[in-house]
C-alpha atoms as a PDB file:
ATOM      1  CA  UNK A   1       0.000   0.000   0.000  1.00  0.00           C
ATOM      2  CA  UNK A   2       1.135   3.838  -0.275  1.00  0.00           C
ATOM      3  CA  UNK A   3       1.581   5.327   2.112  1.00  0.00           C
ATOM      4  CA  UNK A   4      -0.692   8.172   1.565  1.00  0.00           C
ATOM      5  CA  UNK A   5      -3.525   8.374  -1.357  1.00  0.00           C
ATOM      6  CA  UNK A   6      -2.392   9.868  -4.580  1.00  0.00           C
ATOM      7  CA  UNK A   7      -5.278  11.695  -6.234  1.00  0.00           C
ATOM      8  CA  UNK A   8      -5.377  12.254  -9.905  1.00  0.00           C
ATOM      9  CA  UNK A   9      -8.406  13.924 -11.854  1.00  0.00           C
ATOM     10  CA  UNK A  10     -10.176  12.623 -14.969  1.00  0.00           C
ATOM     11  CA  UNK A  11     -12.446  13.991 -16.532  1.00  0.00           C
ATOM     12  CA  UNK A  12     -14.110  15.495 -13.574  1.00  0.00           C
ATOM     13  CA  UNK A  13     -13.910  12.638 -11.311  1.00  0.00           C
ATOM     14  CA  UNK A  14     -11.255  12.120  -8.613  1.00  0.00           C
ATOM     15  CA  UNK A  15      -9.468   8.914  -8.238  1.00  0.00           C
ATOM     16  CA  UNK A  16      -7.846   8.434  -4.785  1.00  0.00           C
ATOM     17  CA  UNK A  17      -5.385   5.526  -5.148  1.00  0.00           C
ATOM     18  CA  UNK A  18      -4.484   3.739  -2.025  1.00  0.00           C
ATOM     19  CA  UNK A  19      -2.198   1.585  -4.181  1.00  0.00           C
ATOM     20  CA  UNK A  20      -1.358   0.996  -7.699  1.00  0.00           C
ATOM     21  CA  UNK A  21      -3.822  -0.455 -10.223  1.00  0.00           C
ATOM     22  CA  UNK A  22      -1.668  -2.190 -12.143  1.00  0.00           C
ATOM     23  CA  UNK A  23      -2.028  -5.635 -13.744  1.00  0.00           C
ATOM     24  CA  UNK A  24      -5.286  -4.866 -14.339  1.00  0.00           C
ATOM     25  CA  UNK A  25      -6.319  -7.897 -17.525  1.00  0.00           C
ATOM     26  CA  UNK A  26      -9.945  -7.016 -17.047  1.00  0.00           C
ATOM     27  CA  UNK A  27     -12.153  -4.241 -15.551  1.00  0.00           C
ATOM     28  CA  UNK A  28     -15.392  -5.159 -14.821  1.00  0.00           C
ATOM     29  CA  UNK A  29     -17.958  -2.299 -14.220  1.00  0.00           C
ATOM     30  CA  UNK A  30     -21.289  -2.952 -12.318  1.00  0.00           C
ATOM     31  CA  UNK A  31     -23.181  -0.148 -11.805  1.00  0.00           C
ATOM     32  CA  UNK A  32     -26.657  -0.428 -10.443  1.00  0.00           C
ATOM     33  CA  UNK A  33     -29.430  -0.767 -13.444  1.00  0.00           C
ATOM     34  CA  UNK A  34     -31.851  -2.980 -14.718  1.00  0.00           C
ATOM     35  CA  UNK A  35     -32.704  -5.734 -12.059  1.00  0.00           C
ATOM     36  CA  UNK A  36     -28.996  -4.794 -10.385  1.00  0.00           C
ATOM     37  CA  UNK A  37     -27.694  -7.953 -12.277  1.00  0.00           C
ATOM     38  CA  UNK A  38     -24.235  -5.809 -12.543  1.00  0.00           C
ATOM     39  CA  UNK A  39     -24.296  -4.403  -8.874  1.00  0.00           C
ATOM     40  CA  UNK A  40     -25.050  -8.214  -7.598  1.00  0.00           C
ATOM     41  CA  UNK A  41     -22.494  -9.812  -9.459  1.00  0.00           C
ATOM     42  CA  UNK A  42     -19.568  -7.391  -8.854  1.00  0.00           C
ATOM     43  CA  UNK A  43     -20.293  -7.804  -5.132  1.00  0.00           C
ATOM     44  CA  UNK A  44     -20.307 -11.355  -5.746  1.00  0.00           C
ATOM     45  CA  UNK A  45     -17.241 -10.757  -7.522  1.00  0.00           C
ATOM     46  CA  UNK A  46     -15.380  -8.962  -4.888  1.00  0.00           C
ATOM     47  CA  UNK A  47     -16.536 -10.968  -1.701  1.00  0.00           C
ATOM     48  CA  UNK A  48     -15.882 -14.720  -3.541  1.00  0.00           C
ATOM     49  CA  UNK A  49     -12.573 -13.558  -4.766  1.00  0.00           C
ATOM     50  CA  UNK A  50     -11.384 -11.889  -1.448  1.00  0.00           C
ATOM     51  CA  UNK A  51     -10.843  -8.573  -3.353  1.00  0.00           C
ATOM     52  CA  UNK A  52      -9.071  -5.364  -1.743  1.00  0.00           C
ATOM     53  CA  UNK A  53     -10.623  -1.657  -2.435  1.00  0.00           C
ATOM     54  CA  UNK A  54      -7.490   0.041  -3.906  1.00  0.00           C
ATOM     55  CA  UNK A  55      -9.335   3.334  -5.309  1.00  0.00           C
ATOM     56  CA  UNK A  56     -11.816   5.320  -4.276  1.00  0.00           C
ATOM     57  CA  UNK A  57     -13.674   7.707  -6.951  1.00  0.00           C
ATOM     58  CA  UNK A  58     -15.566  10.417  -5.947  1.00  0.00           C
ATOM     59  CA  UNK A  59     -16.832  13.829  -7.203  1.00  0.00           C
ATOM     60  CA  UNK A  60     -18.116  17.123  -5.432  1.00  0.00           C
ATOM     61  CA  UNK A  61     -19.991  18.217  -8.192  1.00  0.00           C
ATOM     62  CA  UNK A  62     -21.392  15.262 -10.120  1.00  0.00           C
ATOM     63  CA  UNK A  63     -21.826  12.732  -7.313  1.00  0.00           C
ATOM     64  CA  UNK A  64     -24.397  13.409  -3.948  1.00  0.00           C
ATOM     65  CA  UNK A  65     -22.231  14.192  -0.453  1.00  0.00           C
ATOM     66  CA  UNK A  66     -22.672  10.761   0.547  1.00  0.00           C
ATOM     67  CA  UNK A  67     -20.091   9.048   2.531  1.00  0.00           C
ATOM     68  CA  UNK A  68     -20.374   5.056   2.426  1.00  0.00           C
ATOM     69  CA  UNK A  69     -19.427   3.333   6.017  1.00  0.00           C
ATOM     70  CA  UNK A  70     -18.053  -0.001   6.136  1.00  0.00           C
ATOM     71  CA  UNK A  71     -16.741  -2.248   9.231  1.00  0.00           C
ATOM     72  CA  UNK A  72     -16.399   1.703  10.683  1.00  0.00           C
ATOM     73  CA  UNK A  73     -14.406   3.080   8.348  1.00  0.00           C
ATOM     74  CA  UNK A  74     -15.542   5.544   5.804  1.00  0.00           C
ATOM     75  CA  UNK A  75     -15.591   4.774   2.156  1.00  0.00           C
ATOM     76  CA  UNK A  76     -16.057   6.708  -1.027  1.00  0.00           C
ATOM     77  CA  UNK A  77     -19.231   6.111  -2.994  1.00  0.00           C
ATOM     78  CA  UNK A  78     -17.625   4.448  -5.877  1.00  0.00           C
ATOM     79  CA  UNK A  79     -14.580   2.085  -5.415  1.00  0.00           C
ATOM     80  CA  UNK A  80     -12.424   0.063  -7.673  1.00  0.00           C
ATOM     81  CA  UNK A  81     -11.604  -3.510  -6.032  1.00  0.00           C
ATOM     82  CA  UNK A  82      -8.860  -5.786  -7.396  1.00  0.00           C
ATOM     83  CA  UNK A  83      -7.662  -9.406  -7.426  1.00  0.00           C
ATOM     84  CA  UNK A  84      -6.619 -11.903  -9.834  1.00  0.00           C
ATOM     85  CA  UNK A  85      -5.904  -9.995 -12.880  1.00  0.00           C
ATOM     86  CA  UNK A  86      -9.896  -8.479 -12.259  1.00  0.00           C
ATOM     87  CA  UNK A  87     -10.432  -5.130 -11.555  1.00  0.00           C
ATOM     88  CA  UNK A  88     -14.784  -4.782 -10.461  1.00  0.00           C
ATOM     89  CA  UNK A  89     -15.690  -0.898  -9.769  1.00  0.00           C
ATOM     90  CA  UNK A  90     -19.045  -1.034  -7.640  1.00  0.00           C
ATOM     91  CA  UNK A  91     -20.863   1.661  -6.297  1.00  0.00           C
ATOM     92  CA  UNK A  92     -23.228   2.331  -3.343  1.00  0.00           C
ATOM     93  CA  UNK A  93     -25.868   4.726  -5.208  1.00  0.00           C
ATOM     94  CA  UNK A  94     -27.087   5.388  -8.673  1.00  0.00           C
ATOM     95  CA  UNK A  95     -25.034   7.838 -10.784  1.00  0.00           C
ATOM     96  CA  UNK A  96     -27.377  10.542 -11.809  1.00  0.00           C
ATOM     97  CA  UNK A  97     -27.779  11.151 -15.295  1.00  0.00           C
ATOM     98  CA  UNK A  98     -26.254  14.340 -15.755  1.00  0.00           C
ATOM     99  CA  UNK A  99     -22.774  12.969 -14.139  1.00  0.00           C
ATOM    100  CA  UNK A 100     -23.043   9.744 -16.475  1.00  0.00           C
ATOM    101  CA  UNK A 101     -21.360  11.112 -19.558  1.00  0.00           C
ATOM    102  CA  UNK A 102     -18.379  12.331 -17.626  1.00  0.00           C
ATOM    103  CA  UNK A 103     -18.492   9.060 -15.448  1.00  0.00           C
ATOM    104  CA  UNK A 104     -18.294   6.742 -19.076  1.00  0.00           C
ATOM    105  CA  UNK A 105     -15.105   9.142 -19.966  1.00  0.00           C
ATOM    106  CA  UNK A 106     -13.031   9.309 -16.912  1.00  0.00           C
ATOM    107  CA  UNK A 107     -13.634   4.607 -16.874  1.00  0.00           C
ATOM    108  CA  UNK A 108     -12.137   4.405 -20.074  1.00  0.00           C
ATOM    109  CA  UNK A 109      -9.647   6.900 -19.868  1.00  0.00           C
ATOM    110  CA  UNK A 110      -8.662   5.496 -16.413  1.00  0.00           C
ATOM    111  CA  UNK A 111      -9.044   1.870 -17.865  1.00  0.00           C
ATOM    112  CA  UNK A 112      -6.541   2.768 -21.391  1.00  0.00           C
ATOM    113  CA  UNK A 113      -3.896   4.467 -18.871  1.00  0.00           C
ATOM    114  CA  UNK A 114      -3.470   1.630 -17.033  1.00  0.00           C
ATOM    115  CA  UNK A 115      -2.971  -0.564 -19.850  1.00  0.00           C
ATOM    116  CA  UNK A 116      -6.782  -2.661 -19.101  1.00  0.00           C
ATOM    117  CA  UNK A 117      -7.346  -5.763 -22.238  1.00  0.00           C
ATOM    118  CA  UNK A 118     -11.340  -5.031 -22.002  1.00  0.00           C
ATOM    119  CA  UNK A 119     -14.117  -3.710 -20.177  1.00  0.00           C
ATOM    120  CA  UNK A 120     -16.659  -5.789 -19.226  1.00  0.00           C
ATOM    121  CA  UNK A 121     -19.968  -4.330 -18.404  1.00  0.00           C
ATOM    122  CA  UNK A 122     -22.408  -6.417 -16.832  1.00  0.00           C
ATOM    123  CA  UNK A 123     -26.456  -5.657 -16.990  1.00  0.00           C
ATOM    124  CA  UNK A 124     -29.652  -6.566 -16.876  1.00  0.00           C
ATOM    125  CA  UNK A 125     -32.000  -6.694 -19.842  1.00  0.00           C
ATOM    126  CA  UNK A 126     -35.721  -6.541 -18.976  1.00  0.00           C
ATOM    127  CA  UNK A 127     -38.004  -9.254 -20.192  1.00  0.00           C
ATOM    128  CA  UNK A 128     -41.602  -9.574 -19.615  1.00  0.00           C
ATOM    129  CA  UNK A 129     -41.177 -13.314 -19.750  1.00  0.00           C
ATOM    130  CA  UNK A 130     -38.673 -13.169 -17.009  1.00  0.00           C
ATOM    131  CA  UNK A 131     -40.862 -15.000 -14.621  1.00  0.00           C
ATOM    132  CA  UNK A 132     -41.362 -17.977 -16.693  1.00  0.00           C
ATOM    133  CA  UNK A 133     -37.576 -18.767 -17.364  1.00  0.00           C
ATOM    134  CA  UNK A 134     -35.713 -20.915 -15.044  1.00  0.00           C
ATOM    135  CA  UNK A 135     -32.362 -19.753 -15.774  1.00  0.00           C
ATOM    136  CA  UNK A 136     -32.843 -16.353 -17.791  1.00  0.00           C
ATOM    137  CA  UNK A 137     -30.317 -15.888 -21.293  1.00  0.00           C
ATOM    138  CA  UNK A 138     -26.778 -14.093 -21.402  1.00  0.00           C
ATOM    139  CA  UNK A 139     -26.749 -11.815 -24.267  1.00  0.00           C
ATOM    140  CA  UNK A 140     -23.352  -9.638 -25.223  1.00  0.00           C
ATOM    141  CA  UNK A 141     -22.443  -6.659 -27.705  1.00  0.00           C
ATOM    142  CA  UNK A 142     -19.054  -6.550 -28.378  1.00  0.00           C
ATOM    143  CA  UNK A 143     -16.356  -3.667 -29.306  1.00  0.00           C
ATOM    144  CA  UNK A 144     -13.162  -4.497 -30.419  1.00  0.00           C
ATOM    145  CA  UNK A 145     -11.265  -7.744 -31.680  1.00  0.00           C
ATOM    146  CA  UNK A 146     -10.744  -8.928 -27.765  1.00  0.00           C
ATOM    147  CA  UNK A 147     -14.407  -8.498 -26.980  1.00  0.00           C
ATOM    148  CA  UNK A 148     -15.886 -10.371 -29.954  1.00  0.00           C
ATOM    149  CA  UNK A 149     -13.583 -13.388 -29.511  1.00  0.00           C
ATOM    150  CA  UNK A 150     -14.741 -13.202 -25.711  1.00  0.00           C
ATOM    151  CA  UNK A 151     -17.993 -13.482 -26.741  1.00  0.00           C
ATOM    152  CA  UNK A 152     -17.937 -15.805 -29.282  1.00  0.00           C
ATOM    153  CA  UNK A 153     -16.536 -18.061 -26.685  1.00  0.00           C
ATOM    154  CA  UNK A 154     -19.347 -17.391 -24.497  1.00  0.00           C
ATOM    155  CA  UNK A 155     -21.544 -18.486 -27.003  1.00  0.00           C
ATOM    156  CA  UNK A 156     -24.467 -15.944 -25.960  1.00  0.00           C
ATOM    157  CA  UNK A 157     -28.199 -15.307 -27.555  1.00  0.00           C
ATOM    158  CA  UNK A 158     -27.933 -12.775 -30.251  1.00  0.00           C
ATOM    159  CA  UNK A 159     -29.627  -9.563 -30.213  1.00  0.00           C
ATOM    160  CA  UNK A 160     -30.637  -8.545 -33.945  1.00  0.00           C
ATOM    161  CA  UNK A 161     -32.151  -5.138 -33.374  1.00  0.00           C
ATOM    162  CA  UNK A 162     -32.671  -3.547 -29.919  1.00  0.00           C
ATOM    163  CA  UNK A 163     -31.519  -0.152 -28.032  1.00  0.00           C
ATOM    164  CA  UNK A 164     -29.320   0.425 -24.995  1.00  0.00           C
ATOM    165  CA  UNK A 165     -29.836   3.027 -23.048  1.00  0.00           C
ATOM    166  CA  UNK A 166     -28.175   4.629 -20.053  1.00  0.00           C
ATOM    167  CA  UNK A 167     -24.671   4.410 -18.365  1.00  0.00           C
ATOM    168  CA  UNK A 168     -23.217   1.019 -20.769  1.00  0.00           C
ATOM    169  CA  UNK A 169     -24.532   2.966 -23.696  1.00  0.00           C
ATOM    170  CA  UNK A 170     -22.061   5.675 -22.579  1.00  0.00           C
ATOM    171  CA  UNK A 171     -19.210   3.796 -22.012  1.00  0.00           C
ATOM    172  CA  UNK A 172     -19.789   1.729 -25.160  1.00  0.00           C
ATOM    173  CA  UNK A 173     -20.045   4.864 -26.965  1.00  0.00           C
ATOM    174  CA  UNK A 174     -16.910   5.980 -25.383  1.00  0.00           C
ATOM    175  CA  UNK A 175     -14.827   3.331 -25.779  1.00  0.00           C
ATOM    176  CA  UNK A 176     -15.886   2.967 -29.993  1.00  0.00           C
ATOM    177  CA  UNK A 177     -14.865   6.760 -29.839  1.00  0.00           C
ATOM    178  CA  UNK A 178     -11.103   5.472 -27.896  1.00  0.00           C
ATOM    179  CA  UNK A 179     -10.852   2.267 -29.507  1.00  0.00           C
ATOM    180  CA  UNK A 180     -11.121   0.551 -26.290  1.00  0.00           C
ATOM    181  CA  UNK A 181     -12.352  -3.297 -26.221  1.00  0.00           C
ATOM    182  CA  UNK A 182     -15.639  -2.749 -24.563  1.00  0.00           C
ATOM    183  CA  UNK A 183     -18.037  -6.148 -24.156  1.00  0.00           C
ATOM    184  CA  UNK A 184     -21.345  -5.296 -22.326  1.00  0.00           C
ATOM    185  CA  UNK A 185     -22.966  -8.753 -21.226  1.00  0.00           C
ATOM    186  CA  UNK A 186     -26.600  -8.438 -20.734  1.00  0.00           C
ATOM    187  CA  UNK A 187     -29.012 -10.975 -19.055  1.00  0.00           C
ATOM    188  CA  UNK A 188     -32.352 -11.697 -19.063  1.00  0.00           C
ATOM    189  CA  UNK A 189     -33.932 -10.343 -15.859  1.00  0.00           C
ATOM    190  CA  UNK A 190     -36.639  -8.454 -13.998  1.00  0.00           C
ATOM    191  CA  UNK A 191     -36.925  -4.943 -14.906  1.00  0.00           C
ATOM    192  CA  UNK A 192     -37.672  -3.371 -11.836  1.00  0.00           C
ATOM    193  CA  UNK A 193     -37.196  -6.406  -9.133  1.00  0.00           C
ATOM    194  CA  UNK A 194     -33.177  -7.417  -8.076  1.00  0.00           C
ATOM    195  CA  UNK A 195     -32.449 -10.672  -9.815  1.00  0.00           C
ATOM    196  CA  UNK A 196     -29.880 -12.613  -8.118  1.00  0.00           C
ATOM    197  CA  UNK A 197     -30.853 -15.722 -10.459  1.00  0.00           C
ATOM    198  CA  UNK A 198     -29.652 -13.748 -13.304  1.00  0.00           C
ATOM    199  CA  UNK A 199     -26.672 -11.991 -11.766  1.00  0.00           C
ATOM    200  CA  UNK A 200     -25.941 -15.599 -11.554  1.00  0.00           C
ATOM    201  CA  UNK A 201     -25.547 -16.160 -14.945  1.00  0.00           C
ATOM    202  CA  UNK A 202     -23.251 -13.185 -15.546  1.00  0.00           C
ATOM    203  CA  UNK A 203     -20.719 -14.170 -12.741  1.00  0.00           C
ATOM    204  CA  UNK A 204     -20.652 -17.645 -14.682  1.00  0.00           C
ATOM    205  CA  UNK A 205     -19.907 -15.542 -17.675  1.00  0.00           C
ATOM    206  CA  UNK A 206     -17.187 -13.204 -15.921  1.00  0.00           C
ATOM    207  CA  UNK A 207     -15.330 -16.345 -14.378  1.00  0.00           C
ATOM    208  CA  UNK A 208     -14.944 -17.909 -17.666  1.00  0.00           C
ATOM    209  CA  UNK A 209     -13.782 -15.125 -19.663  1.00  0.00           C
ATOM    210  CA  UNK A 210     -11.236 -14.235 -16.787  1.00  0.00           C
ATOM    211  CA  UNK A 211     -10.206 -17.774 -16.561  1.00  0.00           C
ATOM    212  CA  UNK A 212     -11.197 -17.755 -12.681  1.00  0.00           C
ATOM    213  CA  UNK A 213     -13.403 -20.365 -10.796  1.00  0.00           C
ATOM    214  CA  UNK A 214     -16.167 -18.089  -9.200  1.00  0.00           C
ATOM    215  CA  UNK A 215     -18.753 -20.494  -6.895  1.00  0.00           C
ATOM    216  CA  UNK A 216     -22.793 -18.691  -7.486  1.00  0.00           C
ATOM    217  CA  UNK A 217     -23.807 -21.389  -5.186  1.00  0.00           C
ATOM    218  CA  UNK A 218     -23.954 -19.123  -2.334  1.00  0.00           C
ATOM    219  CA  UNK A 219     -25.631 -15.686  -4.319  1.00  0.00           C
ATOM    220  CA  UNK A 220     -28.330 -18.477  -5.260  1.00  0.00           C
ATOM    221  CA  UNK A 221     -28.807 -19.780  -1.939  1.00  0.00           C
ATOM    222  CA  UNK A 222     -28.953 -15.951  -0.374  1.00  0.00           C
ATOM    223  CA  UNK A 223     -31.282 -15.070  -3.770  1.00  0.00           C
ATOM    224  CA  UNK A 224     -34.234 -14.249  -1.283  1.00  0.00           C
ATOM    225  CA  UNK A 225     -32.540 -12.171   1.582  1.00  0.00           C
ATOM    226  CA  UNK A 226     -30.688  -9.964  -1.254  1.00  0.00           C
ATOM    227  CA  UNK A 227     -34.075  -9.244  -3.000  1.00  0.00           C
ATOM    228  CA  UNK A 228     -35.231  -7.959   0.254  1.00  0.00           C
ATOM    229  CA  UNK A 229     -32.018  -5.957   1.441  1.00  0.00           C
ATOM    230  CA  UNK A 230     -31.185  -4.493  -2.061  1.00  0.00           C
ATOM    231  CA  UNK A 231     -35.141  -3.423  -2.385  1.00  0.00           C
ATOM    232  CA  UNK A 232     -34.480  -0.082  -1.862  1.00  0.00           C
ATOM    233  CA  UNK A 233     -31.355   0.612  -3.960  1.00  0.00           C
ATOM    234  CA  UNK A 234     -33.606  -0.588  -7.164  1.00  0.00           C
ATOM    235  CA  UNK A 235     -36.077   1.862  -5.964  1.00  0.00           C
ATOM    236  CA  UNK A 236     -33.517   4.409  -6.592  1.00  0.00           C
ATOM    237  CA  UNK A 237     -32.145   3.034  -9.216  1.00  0.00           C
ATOM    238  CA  UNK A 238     -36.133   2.638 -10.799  1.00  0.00           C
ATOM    239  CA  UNK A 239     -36.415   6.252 -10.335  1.00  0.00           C
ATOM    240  CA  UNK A 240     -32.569   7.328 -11.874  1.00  0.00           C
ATOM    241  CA  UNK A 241     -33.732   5.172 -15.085  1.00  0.00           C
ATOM    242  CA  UNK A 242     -37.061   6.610 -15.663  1.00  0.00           C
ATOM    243  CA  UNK A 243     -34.826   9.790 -15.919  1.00  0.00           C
ATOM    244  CA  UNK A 244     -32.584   8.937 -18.207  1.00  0.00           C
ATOM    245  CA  UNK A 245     -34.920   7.584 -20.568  1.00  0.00           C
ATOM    246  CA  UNK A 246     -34.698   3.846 -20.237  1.00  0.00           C
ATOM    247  CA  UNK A 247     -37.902   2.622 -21.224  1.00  0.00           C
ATOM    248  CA  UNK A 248     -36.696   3.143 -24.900  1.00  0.00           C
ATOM    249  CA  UNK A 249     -34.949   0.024 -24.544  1.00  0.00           C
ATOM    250  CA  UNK A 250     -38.462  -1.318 -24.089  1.00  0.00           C
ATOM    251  CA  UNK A 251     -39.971   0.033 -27.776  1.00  0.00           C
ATOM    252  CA  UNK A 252     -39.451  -1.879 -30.897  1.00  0.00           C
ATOM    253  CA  UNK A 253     -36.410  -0.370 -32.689  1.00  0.00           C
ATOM    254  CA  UNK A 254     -36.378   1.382 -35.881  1.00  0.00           C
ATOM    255  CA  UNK A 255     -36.183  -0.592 -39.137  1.00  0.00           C
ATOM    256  CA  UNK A 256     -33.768  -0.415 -41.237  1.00  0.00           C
ATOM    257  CA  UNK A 257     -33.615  -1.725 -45.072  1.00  0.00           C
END
């Protein structure tokens, strides 16, 4: 460890390292969206895999003053933790949408600086048939050479014609603009309920592309209690998506011929 944070500023958001991010193979971002399949499976992530917080990112202008306590010590909002080649940023609340756009710059500016292979995002994708599937379908879009051979490994559902909206459009967006490998895995869940099933899925996804052995025996077996505890961060997060426009993903797309 350092001995004191160094703090560096991208693109409006401050990074507070706490030790260097290097050896970083694969940055996995799980911010809290549709049926917090990403926020569930980078805790997952980080608990399974004994991962250390090494950054803290934070922002007076774009973020809330919120302060997040854990084990009595204070924490920033958003935090990068690392372990086995696997970097997972998680955060405590929803990024508004006016911060997003700045948010999507400053991860793939800080992932190309320190030398990242590919950004995984990790999402839900609201189905109204989500209730009658057992174990719900990974779908991916990649960017970049790295990403598609990822996900033709993965061997996903295809989407033919869709929309994504909100903070993985962004980054995707972002990282076609920096030529950074960007793969955004999307599964099958609830739209407005936390779906450990399908978070699931993802971190089966995640352990395979990172070449790690990641046990979901224990997120399925707490699926219940974590539907009830996270019920109010996808209240939030509902009302942070109605904002920035997410029921477009819900519309048929526009044809093209």
């Amino acid at each position: 460890m350092l001995s004191r944070a160094i703090e560096e500023e991208i693109n409006g958001f401050n990074y507070y390292m706490f030790d260097e991010p290097k050896d970083i193979d694969y940055l996995v971002v799980s911010l809290p969206d549709v049926g917090l399949v990403g926020s569930i499976a980078g805790l997952h992530l980080v608990r399974e895999l004994e991962m250390i917080d090494i950054v803290g990112i934070d922002s007076y202008t774009a973020l809330p003053p919120v302060v997040v306590i854990q084990n009595g010590e204070p924490k920033h909002p958003i935090r990068l933790y690392v372990g086995k080649g696997i970097g997972v940023v998680v955060t405590d609340v929803p990024i508004a949408p006016p911060a997003l756009p700045m948010f999507a710059q400053s991860i793939v500016q800080f992932a190309k600086m320190n030398r990242v292979k590919l950004i995984l995002s990790v999402t839900g994708m609201g189905s109204p048939r989500r209730i009658e599937v057992e174990k719900p379908r990974l779908f991916t879009l990649a960017v970049g050479r790295e990403a598609e051979i990822e996900a033709n490994r993965l061997n996903p559902s295809k989407i033919e014609n869709g929309i994504l909206v909100g903070p993985y459009a962004l980054i995707l967006k972002e990282a076609i603009r920096r030529r950074m490998p960007n793969l955004v895995l999307m599964v099958e869940s609830f739209i407005d309920l936390p779906d450990p099933e399908a978070a699931a899925v993802a971190v089966e996804a995640l352990s395979k592309i990172a070449g790690v052995e990641v046990n979901v025996g224990k997120l399925l077996e707490e699926a219940e209690k974590l539907k009830l505890r996270l019920k109010e961060l996808m209240k939030e997060t509902k009302n942070v998506m109605a904002k920035m426009g997410k029921t477009y993903e819900y519309r048929p797309p526009l044809i093209y011929t």
